[in-house]
C-alpha atoms as a PDB file:
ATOM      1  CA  UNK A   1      78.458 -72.355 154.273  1.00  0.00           C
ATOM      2  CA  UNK A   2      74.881 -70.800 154.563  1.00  0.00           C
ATOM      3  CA  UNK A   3      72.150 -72.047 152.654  1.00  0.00           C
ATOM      4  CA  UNK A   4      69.972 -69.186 152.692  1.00  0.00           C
ATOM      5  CA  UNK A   5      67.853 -68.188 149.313  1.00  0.00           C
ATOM      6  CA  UNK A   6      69.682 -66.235 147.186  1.00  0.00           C
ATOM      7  CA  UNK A   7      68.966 -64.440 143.592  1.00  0.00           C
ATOM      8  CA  UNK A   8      71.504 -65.602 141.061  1.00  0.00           C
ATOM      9  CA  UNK A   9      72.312 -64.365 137.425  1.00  0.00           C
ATOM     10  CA  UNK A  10      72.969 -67.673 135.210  1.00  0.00           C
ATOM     11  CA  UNK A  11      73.864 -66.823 131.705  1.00  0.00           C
ATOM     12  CA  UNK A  12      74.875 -69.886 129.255  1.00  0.00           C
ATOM     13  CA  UNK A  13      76.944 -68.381 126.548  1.00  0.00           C
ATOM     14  CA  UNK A  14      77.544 -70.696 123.455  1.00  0.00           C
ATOM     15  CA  UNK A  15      80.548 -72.545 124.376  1.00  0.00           C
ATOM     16  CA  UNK A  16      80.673 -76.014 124.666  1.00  0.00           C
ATOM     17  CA  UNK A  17      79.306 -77.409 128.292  1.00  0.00           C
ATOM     18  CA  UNK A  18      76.490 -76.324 128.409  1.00  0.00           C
ATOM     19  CA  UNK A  19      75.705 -79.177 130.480  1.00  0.00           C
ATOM     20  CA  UNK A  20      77.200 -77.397 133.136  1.00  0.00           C
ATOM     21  CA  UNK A  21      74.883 -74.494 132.974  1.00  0.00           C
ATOM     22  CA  UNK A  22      71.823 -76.946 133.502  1.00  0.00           C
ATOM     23  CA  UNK A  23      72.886 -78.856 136.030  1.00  0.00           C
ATOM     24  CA  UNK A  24      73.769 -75.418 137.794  1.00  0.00           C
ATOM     25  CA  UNK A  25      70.413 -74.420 136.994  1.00  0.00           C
ATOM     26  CA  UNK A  26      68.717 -77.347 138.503  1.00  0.00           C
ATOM     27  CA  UNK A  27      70.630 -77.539 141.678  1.00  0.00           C
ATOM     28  CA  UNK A  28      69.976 -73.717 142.443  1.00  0.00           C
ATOM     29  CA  UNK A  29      66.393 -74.222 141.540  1.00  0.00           C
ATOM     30  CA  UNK A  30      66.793 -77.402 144.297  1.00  0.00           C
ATOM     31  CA  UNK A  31      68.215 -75.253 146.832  1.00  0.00           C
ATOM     32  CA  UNK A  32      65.161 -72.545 146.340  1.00  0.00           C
ATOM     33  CA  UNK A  33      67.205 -69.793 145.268  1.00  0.00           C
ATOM     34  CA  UNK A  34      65.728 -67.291 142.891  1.00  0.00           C
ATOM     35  CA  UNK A  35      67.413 -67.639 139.507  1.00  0.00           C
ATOM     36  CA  UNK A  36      67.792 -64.829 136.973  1.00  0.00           C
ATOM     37  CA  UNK A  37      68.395 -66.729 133.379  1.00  0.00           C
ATOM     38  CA  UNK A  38      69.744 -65.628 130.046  1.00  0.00           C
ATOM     39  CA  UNK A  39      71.073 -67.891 127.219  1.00  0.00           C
ATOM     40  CA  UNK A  40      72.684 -66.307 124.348  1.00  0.00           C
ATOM     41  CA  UNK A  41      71.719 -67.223 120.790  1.00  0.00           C
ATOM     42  CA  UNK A  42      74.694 -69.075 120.831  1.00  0.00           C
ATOM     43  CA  UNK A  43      74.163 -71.081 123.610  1.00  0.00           C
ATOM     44  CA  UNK A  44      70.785 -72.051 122.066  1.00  0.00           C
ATOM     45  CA  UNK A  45      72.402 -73.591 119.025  1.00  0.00           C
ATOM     46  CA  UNK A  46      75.140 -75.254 120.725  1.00  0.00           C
ATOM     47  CA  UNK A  47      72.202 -76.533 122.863  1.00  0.00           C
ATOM     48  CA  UNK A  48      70.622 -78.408 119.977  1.00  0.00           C
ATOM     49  CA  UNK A  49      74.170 -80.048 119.254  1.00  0.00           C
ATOM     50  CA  UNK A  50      75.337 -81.219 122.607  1.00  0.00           C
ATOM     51  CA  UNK A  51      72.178 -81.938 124.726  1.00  0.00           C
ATOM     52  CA  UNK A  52      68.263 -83.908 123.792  1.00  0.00           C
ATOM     53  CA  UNK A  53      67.291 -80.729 125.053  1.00  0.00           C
ATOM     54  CA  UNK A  54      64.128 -79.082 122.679  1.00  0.00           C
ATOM     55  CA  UNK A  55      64.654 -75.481 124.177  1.00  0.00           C
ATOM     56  CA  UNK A  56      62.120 -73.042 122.865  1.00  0.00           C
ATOM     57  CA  UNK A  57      63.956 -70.021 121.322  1.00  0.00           C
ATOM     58  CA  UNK A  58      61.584 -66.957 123.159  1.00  0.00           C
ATOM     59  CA  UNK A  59      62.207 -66.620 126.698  1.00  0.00           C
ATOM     60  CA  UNK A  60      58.679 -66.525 128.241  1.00  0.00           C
ATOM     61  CA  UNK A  61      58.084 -70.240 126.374  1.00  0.00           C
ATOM     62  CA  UNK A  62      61.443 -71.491 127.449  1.00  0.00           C
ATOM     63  CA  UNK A  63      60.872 -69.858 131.288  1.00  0.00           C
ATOM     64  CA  UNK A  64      57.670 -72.379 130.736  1.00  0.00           C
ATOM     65  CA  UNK A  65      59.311 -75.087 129.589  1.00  0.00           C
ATOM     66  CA  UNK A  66      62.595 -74.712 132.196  1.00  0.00           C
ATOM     67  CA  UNK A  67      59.788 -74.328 135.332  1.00  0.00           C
ATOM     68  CA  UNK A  68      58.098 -77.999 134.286  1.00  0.00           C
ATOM     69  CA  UNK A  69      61.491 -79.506 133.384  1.00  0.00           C
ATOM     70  CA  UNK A  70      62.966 -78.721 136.795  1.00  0.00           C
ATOM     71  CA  UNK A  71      59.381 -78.513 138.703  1.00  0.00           C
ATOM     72  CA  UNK A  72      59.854 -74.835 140.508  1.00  0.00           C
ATOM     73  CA  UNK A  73      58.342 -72.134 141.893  1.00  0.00           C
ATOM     74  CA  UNK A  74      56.841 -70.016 139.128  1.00  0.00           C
ATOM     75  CA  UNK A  75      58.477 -67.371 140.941  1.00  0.00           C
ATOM     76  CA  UNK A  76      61.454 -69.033 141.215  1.00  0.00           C
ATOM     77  CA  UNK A  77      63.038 -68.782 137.291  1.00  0.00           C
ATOM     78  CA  UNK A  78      63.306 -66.127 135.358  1.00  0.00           C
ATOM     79  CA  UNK A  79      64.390 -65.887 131.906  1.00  0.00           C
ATOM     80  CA  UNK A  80      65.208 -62.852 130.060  1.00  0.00           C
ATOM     81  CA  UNK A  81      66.164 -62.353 126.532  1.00  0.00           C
ATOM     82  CA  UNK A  82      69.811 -60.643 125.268  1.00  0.00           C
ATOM     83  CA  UNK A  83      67.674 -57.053 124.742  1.00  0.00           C
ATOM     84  CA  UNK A  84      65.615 -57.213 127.773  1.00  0.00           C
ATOM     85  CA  UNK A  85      67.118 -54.185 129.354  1.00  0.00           C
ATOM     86  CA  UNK A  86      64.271 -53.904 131.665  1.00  0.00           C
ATOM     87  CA  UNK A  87      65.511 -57.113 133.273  1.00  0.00           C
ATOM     88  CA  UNK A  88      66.745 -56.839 137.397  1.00  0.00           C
ATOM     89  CA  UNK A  89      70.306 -57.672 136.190  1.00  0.00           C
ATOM     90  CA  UNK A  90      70.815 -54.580 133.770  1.00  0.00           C
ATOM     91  CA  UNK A  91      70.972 -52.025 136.895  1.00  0.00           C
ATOM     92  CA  UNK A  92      72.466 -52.031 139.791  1.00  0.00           C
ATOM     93  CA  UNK A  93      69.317 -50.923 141.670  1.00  0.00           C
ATOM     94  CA  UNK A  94      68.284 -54.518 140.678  1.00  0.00           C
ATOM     95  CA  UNK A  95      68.513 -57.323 143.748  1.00  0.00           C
ATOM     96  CA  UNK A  96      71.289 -60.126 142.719  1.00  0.00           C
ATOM     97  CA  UNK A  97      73.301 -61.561 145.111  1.00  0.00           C
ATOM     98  CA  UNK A  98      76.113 -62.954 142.329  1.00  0.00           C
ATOM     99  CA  UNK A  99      76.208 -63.916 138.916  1.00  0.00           C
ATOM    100  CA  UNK A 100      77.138 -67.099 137.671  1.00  0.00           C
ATOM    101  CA  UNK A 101      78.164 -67.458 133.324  1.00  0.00           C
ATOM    102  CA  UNK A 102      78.605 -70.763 132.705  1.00  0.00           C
ATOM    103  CA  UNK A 103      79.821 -72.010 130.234  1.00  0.00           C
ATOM    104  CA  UNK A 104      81.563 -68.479 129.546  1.00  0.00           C
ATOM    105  CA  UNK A 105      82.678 -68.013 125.726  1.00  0.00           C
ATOM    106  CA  UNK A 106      85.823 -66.476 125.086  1.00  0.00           C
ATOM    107  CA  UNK A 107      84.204 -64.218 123.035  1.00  0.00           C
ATOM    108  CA  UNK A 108      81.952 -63.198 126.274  1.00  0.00           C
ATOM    109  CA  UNK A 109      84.742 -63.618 128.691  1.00  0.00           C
ATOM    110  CA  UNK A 110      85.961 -60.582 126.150  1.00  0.00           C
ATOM    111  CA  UNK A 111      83.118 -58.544 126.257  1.00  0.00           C
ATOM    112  CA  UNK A 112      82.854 -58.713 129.903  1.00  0.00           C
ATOM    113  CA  UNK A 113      86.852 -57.301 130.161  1.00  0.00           C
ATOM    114  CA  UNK A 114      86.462 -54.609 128.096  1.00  0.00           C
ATOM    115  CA  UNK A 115      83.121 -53.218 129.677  1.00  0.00           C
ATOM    116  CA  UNK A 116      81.305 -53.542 126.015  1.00  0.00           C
ATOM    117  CA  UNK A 117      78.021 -54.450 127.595  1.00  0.00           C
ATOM    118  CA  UNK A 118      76.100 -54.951 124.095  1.00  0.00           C
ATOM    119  CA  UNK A 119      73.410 -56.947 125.525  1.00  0.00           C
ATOM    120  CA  UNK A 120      71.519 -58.010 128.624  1.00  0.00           C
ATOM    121  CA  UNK A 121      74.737 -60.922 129.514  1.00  0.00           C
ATOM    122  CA  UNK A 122      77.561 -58.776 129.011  1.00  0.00           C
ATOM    123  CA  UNK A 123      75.835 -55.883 130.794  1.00  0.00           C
ATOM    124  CA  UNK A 124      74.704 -57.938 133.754  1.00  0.00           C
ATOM    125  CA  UNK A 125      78.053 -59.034 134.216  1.00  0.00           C
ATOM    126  CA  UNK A 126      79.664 -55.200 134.005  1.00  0.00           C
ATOM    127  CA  UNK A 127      76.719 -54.466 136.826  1.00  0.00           C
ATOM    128  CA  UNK A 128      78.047 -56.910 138.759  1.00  0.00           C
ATOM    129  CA  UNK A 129      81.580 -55.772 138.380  1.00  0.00           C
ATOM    130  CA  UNK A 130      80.679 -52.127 139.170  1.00  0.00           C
ATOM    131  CA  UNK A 131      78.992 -52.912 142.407  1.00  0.00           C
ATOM    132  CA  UNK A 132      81.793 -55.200 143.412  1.00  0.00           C
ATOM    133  CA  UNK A 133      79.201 -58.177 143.962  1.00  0.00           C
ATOM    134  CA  UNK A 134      80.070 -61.845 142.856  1.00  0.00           C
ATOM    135  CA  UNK A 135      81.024 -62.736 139.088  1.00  0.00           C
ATOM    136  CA  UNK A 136      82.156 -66.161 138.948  1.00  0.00           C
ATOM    137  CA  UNK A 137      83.233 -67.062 134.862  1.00  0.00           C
ATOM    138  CA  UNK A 138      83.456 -70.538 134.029  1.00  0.00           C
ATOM    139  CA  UNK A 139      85.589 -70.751 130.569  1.00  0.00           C
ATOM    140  CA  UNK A 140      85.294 -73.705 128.369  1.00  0.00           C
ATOM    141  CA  UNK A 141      88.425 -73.419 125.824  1.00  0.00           C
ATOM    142  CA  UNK A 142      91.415 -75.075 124.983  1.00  0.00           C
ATOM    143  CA  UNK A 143      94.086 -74.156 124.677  1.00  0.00           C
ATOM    144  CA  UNK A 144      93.948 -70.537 125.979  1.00  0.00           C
ATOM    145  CA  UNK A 145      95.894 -67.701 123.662  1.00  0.00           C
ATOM    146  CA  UNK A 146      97.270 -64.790 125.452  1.00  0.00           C
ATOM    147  CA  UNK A 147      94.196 -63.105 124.403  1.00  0.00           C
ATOM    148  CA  UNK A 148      92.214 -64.993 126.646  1.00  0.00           C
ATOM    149  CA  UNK A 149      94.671 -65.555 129.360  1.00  0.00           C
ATOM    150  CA  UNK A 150      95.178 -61.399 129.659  1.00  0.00           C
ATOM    151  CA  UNK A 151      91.825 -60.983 129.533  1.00  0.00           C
ATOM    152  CA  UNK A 152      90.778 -63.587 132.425  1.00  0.00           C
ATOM    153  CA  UNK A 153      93.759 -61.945 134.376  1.00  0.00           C
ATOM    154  CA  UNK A 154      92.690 -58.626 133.614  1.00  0.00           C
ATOM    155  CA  UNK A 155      89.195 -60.225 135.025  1.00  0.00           C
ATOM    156  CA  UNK A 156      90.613 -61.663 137.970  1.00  0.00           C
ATOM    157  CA  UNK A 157      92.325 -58.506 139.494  1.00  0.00           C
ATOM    158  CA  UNK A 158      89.124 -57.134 139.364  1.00  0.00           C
ATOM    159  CA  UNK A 159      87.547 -60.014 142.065  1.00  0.00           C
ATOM    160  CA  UNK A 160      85.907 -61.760 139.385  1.00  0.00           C
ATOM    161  CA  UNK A 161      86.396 -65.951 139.943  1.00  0.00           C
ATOM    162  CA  UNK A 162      87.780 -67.587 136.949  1.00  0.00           C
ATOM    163  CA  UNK A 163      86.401 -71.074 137.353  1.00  0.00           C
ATOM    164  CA  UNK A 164      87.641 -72.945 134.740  1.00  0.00           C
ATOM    165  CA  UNK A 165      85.739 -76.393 133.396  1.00  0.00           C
ATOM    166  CA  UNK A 166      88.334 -78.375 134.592  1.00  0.00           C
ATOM    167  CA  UNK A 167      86.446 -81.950 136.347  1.00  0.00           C
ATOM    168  CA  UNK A 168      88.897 -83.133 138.748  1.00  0.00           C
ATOM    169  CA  UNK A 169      89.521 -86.972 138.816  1.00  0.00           C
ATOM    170  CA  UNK A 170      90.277 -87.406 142.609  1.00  0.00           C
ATOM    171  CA  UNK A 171      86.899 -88.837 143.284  1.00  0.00           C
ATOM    172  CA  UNK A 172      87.219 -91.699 140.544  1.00  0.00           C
ATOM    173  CA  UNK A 173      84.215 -90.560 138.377  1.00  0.00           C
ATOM    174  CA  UNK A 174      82.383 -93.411 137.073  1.00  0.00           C
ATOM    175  CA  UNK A 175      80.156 -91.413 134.892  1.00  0.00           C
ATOM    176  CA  UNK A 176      80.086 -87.998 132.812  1.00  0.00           C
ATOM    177  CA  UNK A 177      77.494 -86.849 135.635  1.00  0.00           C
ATOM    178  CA  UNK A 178      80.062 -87.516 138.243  1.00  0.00           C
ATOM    179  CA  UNK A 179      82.779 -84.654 135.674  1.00  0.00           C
ATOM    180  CA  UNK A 180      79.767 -82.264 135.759  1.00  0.00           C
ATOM    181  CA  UNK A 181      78.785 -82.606 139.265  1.00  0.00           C
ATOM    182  CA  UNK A 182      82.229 -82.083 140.125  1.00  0.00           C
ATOM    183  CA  UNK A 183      82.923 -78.452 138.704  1.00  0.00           C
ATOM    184  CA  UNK A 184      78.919 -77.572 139.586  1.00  0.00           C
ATOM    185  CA  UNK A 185      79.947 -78.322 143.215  1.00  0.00           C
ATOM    186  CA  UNK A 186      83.213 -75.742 143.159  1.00  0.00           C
ATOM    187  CA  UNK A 187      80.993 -73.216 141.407  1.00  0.00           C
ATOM    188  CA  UNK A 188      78.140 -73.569 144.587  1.00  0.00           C
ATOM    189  CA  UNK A 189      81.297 -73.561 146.860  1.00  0.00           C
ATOM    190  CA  UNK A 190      81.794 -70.025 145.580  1.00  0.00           C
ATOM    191  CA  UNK A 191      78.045 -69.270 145.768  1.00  0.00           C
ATOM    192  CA  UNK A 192      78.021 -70.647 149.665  1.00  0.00           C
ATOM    193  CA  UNK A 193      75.219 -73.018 148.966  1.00  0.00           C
ATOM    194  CA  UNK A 194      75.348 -76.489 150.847  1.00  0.00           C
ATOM    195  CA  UNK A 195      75.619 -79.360 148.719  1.00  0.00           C
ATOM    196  CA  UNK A 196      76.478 -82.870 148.558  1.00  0.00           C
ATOM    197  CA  UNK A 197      77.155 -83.630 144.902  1.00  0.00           C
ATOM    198  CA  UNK A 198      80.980 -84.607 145.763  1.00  0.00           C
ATOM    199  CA  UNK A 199      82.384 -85.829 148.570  1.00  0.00           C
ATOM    200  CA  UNK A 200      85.153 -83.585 150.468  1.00  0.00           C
ATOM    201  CA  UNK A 201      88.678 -83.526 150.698  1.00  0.00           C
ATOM    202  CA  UNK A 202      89.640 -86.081 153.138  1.00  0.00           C
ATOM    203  CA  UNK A 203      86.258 -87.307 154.016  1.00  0.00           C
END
């Protein structure tokens, strides 16, 4: 794995685990990648329900607030709102190595299959897609209809990488941290970005 700086799309839709998403967030940040942010209105209230987090709702205060929280680069975070289409991500004349959506809705996972692209996530993602770069989806649901199950096929023929939210127990957590660290470390795996949040397979 290489652990060159890389620009990375990180949208938090509103599913649950969106502790995931911030953790992802702060080890990219770590790692001094660039990091292109968007969190859906969603996201923001499932935010206030699952985390102490006091996330300011406009994206210039909560780029503030993210850069002291996690002690960056100002250049280093960027966070653009759901009509932003301005932003790097809505083109693909815009740099971004791969985008990461984590925790991925179902209702975004849908948007993203069927190309809808009604706002700055779901049209990031179709970039991506169309310029056959990195998507990586990490769903949060269960149980999965055929809906969703179709629809992250339908994804997954297309290259995306449907990494589910599914903590492995292999390591013998001892804490939640340990169940979040575990699927942040198979989404960086994907990215190629060193880590050592678990250890490997036989080590």
């Amino acid at each position: 794995m290489n652990n060159a700086n890389q620009i990375i799309s990180l949208a938090i839709t509103g599913a649950s685990g969106v502790q995931y998403g911030f953790r992802l967030l702060e080890i990219l940040l770590q790692k001094n990648n660039t990091v292109y942010l968007m969190v859906s209105k969603a996201a923001q209230v499932v935010i206030g329900m699952e985390t102490d987090i006091a996330l300011p709702g406009r994206s210039k205060d909560m780029q503030k607030f993210l850069t002291e929280k996690y002690n960056c680069g100002k250049e280093q975070l960027h966070v653009f709102g759901e009509d932003e289409w301005t932003a790097p991500t809505a083109s693909g004349g815009g740099l971004v190595d791969a985008m990461v959506v984590c925790p991925c809705s179902m209702g975004a996972l849908s948007a993203i299959a069927t190309g809808a692209s009604n706002n700055l996530i779901e049209r990031s993602a179709d970039v991506m897609l169309k310029e056959r770069r990195k998507l990586i989806l990490v769903p949060r649901e269960t149980p999965y209809s055929d809906i969703h199950l179709e629809n992250m096929l339908k994804l997954s023929r297309m290259g995306t990488v449907m990494l589910c939210a599914n903590p492995g127990f292999y390591n013998k957590a001892e804490t939640v941290s340990d169940l979040i660290d575990f699927v942040v470390a198979k989404i960086l795996d994907q990215l190629d970005i060193k880590h050592q949040l678990q250890p490997r397979w036989g080590e």
